[in-house]
C-alpha atoms as a PDB file:
ATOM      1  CA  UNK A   1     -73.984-105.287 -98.195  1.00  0.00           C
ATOM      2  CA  UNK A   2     -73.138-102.037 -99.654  1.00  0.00           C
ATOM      3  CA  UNK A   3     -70.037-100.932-100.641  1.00  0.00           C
ATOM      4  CA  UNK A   4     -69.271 -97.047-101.318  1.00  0.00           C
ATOM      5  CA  UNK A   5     -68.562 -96.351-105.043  1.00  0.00           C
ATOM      6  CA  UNK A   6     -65.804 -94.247-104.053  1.00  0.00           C
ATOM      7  CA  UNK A   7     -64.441 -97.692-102.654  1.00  0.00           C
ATOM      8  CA  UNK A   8     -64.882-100.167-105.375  1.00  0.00           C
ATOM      9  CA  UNK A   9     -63.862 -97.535-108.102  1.00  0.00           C
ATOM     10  CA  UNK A  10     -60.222 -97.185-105.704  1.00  0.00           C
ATOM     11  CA  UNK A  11     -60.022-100.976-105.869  1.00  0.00           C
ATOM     12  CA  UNK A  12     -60.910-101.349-109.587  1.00  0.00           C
ATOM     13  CA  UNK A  13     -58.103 -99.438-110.412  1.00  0.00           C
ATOM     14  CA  UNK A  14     -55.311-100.632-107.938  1.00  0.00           C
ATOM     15  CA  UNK A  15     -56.464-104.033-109.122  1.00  0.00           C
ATOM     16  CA  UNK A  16     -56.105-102.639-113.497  1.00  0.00           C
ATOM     17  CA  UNK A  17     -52.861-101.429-112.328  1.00  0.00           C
ATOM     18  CA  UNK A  18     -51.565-104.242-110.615  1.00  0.00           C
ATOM     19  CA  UNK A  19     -52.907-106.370-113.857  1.00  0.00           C
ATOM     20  CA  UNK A  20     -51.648-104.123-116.362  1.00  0.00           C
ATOM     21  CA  UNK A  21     -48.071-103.720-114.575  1.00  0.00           C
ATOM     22  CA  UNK A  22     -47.505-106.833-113.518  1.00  0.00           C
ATOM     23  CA  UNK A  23     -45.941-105.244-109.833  1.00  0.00           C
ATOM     24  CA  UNK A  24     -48.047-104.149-106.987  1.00  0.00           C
ATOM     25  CA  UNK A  25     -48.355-100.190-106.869  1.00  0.00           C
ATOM     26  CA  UNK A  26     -45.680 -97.942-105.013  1.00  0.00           C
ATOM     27  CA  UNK A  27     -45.537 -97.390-101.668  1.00  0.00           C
ATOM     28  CA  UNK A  28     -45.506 -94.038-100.928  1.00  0.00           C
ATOM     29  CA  UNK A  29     -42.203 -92.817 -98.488  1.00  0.00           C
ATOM     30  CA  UNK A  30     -43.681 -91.474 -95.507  1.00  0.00           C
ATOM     31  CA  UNK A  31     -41.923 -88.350 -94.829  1.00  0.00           C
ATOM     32  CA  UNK A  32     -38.323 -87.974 -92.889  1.00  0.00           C
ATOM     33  CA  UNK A  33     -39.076 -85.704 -90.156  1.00  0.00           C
ATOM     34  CA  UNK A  34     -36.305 -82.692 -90.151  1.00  0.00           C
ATOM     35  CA  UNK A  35     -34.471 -82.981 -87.214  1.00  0.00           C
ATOM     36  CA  UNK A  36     -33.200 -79.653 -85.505  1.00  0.00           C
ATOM     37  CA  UNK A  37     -29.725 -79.028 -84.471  1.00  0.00           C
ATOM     38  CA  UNK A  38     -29.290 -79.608 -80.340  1.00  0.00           C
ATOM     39  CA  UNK A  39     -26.419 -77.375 -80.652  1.00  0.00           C
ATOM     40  CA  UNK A  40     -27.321 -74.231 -79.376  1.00  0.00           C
ATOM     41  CA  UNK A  41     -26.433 -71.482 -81.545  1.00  0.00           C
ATOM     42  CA  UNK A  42     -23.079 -69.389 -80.361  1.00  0.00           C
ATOM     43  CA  UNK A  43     -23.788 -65.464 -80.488  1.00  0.00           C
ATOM     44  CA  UNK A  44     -20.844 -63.761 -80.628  1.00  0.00           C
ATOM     45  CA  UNK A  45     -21.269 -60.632 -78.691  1.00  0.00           C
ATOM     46  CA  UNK A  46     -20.892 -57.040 -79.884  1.00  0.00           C
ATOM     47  CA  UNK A  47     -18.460 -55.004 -77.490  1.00  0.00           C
ATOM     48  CA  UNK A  48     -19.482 -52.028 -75.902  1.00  0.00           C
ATOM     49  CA  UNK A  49     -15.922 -51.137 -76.129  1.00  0.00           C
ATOM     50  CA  UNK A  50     -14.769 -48.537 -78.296  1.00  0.00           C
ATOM     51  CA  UNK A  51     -11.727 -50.304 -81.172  1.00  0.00           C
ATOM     52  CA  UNK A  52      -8.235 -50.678 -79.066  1.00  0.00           C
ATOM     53  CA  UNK A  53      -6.123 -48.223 -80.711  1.00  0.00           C
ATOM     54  CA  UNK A  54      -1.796 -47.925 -80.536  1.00  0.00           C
ATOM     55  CA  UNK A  55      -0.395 -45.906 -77.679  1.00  0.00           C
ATOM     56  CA  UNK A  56      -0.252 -42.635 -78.064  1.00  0.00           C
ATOM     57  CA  UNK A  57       3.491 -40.965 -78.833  1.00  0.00           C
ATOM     58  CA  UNK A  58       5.476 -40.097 -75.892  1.00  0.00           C
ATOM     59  CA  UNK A  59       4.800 -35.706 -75.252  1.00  0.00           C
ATOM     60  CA  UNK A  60       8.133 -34.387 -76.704  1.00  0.00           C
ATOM     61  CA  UNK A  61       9.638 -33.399 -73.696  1.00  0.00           C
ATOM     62  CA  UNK A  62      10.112 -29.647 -73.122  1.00  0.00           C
ATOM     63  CA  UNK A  63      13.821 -27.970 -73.921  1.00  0.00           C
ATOM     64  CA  UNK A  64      15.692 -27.878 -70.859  1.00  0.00           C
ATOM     65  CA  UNK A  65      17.287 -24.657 -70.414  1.00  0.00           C
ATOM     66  CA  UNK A  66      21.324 -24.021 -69.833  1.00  0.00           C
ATOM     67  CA  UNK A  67      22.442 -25.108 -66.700  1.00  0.00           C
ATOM     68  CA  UNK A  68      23.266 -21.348 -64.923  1.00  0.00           C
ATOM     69  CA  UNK A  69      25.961 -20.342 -62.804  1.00  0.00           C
ATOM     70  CA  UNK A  70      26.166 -21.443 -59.310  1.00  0.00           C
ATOM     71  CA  UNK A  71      25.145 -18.578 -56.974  1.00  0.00           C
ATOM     72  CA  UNK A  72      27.616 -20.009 -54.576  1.00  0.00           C
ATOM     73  CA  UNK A  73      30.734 -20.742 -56.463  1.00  0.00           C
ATOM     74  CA  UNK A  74      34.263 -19.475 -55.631  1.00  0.00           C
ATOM     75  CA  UNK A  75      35.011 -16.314 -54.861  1.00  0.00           C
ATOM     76  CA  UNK A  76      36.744 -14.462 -57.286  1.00  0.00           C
ATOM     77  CA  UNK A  77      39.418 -11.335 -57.453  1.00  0.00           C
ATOM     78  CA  UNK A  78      36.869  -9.372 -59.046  1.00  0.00           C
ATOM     79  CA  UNK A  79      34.273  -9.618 -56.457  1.00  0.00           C
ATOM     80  CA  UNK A  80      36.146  -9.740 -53.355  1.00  0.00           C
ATOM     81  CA  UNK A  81      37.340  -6.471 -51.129  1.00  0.00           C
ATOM     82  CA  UNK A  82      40.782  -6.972 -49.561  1.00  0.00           C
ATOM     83  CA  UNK A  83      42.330  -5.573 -46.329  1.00  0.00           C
ATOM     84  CA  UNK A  84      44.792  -5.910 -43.659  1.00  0.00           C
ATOM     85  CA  UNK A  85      43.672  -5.435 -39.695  1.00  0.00           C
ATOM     86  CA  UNK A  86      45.772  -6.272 -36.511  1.00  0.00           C
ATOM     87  CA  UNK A  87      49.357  -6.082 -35.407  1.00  0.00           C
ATOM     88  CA  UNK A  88      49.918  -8.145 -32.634  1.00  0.00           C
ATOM     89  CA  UNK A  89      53.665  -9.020 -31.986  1.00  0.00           C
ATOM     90  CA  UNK A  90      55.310 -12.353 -30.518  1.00  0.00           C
ATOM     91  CA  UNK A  91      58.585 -13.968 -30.917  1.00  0.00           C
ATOM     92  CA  UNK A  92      59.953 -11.425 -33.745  1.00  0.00           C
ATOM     93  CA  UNK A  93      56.805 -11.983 -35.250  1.00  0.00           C
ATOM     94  CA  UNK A  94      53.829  -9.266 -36.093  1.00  0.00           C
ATOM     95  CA  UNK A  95      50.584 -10.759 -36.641  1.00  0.00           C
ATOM     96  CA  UNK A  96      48.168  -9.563 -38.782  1.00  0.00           C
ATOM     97  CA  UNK A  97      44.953 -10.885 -40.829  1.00  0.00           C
ATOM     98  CA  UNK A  98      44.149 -10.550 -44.244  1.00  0.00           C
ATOM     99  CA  UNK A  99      40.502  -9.706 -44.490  1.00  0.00           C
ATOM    100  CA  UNK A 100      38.666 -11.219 -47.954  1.00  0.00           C
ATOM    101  CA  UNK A 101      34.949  -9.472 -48.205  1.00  0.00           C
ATOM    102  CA  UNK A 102      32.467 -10.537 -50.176  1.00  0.00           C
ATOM    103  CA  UNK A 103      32.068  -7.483 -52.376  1.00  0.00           C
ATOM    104  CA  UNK A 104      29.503  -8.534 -54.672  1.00  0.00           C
ATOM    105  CA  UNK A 105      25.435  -9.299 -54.469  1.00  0.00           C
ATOM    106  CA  UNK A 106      25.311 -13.415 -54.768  1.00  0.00           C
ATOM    107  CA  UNK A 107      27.047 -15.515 -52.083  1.00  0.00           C
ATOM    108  CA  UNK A 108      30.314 -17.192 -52.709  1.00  0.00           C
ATOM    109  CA  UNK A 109      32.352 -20.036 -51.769  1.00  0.00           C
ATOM    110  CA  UNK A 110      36.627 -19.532 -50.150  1.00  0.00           C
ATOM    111  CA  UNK A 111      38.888 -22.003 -48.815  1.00  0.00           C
ATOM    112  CA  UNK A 112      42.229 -22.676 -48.595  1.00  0.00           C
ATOM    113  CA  UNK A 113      45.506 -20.849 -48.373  1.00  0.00           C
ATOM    114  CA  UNK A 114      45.944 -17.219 -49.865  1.00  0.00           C
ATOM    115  CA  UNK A 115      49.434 -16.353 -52.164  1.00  0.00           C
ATOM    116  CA  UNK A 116      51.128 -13.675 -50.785  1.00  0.00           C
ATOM    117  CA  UNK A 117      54.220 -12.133 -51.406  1.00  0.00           C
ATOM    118  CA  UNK A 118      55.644  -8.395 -50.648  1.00  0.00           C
ATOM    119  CA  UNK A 119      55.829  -6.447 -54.515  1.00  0.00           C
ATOM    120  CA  UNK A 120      57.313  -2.758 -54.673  1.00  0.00           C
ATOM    121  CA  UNK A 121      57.644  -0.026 -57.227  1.00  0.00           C
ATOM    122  CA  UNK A 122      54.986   1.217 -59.431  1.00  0.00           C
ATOM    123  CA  UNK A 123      55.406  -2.196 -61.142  1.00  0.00           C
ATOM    124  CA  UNK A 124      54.493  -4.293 -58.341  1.00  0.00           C
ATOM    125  CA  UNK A 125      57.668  -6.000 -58.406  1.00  0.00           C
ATOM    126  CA  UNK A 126      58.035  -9.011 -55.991  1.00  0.00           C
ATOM    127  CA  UNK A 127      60.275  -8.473 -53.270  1.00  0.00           C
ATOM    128  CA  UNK A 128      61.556 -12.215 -51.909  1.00  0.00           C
ATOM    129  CA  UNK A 129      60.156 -15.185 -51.439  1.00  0.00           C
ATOM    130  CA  UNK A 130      56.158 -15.796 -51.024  1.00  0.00           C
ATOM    131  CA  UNK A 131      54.598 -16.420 -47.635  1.00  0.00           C
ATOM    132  CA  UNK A 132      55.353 -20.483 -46.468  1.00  0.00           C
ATOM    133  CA  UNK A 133      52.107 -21.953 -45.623  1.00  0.00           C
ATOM    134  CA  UNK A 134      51.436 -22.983 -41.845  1.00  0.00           C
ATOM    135  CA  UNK A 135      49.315 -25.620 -40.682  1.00  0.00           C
ATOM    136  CA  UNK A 136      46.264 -27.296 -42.774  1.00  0.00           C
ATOM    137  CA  UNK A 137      43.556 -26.640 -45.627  1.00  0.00           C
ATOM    138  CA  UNK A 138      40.157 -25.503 -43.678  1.00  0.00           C
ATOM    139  CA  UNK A 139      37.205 -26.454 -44.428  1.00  0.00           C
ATOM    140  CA  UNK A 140      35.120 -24.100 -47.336  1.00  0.00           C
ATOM    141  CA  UNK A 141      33.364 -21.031 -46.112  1.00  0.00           C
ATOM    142  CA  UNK A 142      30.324 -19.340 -47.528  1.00  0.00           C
ATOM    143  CA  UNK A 143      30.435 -15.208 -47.804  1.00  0.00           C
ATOM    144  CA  UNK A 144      27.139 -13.899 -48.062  1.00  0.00           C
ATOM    145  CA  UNK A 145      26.878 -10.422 -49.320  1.00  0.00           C
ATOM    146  CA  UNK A 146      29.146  -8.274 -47.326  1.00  0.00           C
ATOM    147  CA  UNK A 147      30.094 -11.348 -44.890  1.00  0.00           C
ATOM    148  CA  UNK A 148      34.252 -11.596 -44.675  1.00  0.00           C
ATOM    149  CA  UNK A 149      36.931 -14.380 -43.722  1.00  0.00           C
ATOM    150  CA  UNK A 150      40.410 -13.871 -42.650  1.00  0.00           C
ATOM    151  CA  UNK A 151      44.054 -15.516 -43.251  1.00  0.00           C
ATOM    152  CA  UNK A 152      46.266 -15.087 -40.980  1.00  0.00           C
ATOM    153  CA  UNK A 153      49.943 -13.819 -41.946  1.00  0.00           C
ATOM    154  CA  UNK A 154      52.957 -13.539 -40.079  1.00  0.00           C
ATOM    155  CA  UNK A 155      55.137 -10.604 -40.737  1.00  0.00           C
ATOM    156  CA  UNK A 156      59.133 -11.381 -39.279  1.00  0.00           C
ATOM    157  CA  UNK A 157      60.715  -8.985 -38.534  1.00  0.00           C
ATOM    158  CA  UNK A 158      63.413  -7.937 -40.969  1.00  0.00           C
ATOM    159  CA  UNK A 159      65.731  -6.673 -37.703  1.00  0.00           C
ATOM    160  CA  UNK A 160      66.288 -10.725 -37.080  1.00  0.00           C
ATOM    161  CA  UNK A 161      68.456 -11.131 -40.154  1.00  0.00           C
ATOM    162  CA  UNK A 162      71.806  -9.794 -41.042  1.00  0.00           C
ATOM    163  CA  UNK A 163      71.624  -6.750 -43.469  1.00  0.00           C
ATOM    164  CA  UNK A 164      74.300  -8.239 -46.068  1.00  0.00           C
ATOM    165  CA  UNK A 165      71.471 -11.613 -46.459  1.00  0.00           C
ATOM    166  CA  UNK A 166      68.651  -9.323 -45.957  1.00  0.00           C
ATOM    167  CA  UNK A 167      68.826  -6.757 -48.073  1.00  0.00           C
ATOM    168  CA  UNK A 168      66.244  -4.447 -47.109  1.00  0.00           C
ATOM    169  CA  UNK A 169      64.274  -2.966 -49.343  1.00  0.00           C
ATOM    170  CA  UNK A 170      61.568  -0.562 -48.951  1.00  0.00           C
ATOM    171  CA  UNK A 171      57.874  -2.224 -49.918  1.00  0.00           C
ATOM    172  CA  UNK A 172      54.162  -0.702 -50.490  1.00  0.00           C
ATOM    173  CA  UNK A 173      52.047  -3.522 -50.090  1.00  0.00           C
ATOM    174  CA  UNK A 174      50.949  -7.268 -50.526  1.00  0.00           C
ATOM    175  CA  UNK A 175      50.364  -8.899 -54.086  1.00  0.00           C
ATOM    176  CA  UNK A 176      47.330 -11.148 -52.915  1.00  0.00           C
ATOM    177  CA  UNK A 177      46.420 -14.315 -54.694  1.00  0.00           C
ATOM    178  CA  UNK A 178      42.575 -15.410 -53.227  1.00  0.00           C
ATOM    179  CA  UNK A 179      42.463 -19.503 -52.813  1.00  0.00           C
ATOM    180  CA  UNK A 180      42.168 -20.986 -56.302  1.00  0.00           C
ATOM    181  CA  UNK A 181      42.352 -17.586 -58.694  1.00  0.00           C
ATOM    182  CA  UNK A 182      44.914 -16.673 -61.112  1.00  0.00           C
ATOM    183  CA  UNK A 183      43.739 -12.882 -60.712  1.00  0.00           C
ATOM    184  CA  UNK A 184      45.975 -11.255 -58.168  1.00  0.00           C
ATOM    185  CA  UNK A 185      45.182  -8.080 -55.656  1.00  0.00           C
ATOM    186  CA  UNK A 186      46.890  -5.684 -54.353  1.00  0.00           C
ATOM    187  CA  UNK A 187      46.386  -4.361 -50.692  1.00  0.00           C
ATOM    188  CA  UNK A 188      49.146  -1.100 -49.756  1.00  0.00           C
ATOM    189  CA  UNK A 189      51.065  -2.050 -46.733  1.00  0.00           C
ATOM    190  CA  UNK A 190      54.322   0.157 -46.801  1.00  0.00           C
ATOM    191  CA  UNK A 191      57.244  -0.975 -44.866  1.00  0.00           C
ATOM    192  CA  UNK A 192      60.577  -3.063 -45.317  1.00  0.00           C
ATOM    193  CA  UNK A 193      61.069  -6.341 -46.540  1.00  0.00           C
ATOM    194  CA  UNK A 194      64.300  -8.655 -47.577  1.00  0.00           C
ATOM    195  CA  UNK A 195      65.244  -9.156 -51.332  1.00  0.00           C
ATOM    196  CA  UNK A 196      68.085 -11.598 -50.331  1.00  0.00           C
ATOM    197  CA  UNK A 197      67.816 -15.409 -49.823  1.00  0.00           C
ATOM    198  CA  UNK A 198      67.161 -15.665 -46.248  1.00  0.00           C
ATOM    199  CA  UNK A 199      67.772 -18.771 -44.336  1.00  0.00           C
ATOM    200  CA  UNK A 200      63.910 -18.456 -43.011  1.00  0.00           C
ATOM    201  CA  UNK A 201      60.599 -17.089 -44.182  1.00  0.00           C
ATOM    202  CA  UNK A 202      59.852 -13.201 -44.325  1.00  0.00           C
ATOM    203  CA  UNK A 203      56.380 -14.253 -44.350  1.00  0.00           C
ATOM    204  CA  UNK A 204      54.082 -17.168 -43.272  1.00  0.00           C
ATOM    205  CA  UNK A 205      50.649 -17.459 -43.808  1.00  0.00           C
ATOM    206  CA  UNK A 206      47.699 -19.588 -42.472  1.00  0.00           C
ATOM    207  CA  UNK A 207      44.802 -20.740 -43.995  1.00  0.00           C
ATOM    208  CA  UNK A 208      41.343 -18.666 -44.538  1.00  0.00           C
ATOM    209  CA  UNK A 209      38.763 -19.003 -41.622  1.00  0.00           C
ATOM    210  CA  UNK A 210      35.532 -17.504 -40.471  1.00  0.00           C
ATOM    211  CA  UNK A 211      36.166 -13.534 -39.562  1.00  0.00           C
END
C-alpha cells in the first residue's frame, strides 16, 4: 500500500515529539465563538425641539395716570347760578323756591338741604336765626349744563310776631349755603326780617328737588 510522504513525514514527527517529550502533543483550543449581545441597542433620540428656556419677565406694566376729577361731583358755589322765583302765600306763610343752576360746562351732583339765613348791610350781616329744615334729605340730583333744582323756603310773615320780640329790621337778600359747601352766595331779596329771638322760625326751608 502506499502511503503519501506528506503523511508518514506528519507521523514521524508527532511520533519524535511524543519520544523526545515524553507527553503527547497539545491539543489545539478550538476557537470560542463571540457571542453577540441580544440586547438591542437603546438610541436615545435627538429632539426636534428647540432647548426649554426660563419664562420670559413679566412686560413692566405701563404708568397709570392720576386718577382725574369726577365730571359729576358736587356742585360747588363757584359753578352754580342762584335765584329766587314764586310767591305764593298760605297760612302767614309766602312761598318761594330757591333756584340752584348749573352754571358751568361738566355736569354736577346736589342733594340735600340748602343754609339760608337773611344778612343785611354792605357786610352781609346775618339777621336772626337760619331757616329750620322741613321734612327729609332727597335723593341726589344730576345738573347737566344749564339744568336747575329748587329748595323750597318759607318766608313768615314778620306781621305774625309782636314788634318788641321781632324787631324788624330792614334786609337785602339771602346768604345761601349750597348742600355740602363752605362757600356761601348771596341772592338780593330786599324786605323785612326779625333780629329778635322769636318763639318760631322766620324761615323754613325744604330740601333740593328736580326744577
Amino acid at each position: 500500500m502506499n502511503v503519501p510522504k506528506i503523511g508518514i513525514l506528519a507521523a514521524s514527527g508527532l511520533f519524535m515529539l511524543t519520544a523526545c517529550t515524553g507527553q503527547p502533543p497539545p491539543v489545539a483550543s478550538p476557537p470560542i465563538p463571540t457571542i453577540e449581545s441580544t440586547q438591542p441597542t437603546v438610541t436615545t433620540p435627538t429632539s426636534t425641539s428647540e432647548t426649554p428656556t426660563s419664562a420670559a419677565p413679566e412686560p413692566t406694566p405701563a404708568e397709570v395716570p392720576p386718577p382725574q376729577p369726577v365730571a359729576n361731583g358736587l356742585c360747588k358755589s363757584a359753578n352754580l347760578k342762584l335765584s329766587v322765583r314764586g310767591g305764593e302765600g298760605a297760612a302767614g306763610t309766602i312761598y318761594r323756591d330757591l333756584v340752584f343752576t348749573n352754571a358751568s360746562s361738566a355736569p354736577c351732583t346736589i342733594q340735600g338741604f340748602p343754609g339760608v339765613s337773611y344778612v343785611t348791610g354792605d357786610n352781609g350781616q346775618q339777621v336772626g336765626e337760619p331757616a329750620v329744615r322741613v321734612g327729609t334729605k332727597g335723593a341726589a340730583i344730576k345738573l347737566a349744563p344749564g339744568q336747575s333744582a329748587v329748595a323750597p323756603v318759607g318766608f313768615t310773615q314778620i306781621q305774625n310776631y309782636d314788634p318788641a320780640v321781632c324787631k324788624p329790621t330792614e334786609v337785602r337778600g339771602l346768604r345761601v349755603y349750597p348742600p355740602q359747601e363752605t362757600a356761601s352766595m348771596f341772592v338780593p331779596l330786599a324786605g323785612t326780617g326779625c333780629a329778635g329771638n322769636l318763639p318760631g322760625q322766620q324761615l323754613s326751608v325744604k330740601t333740593i328737588q328736580s326744577a
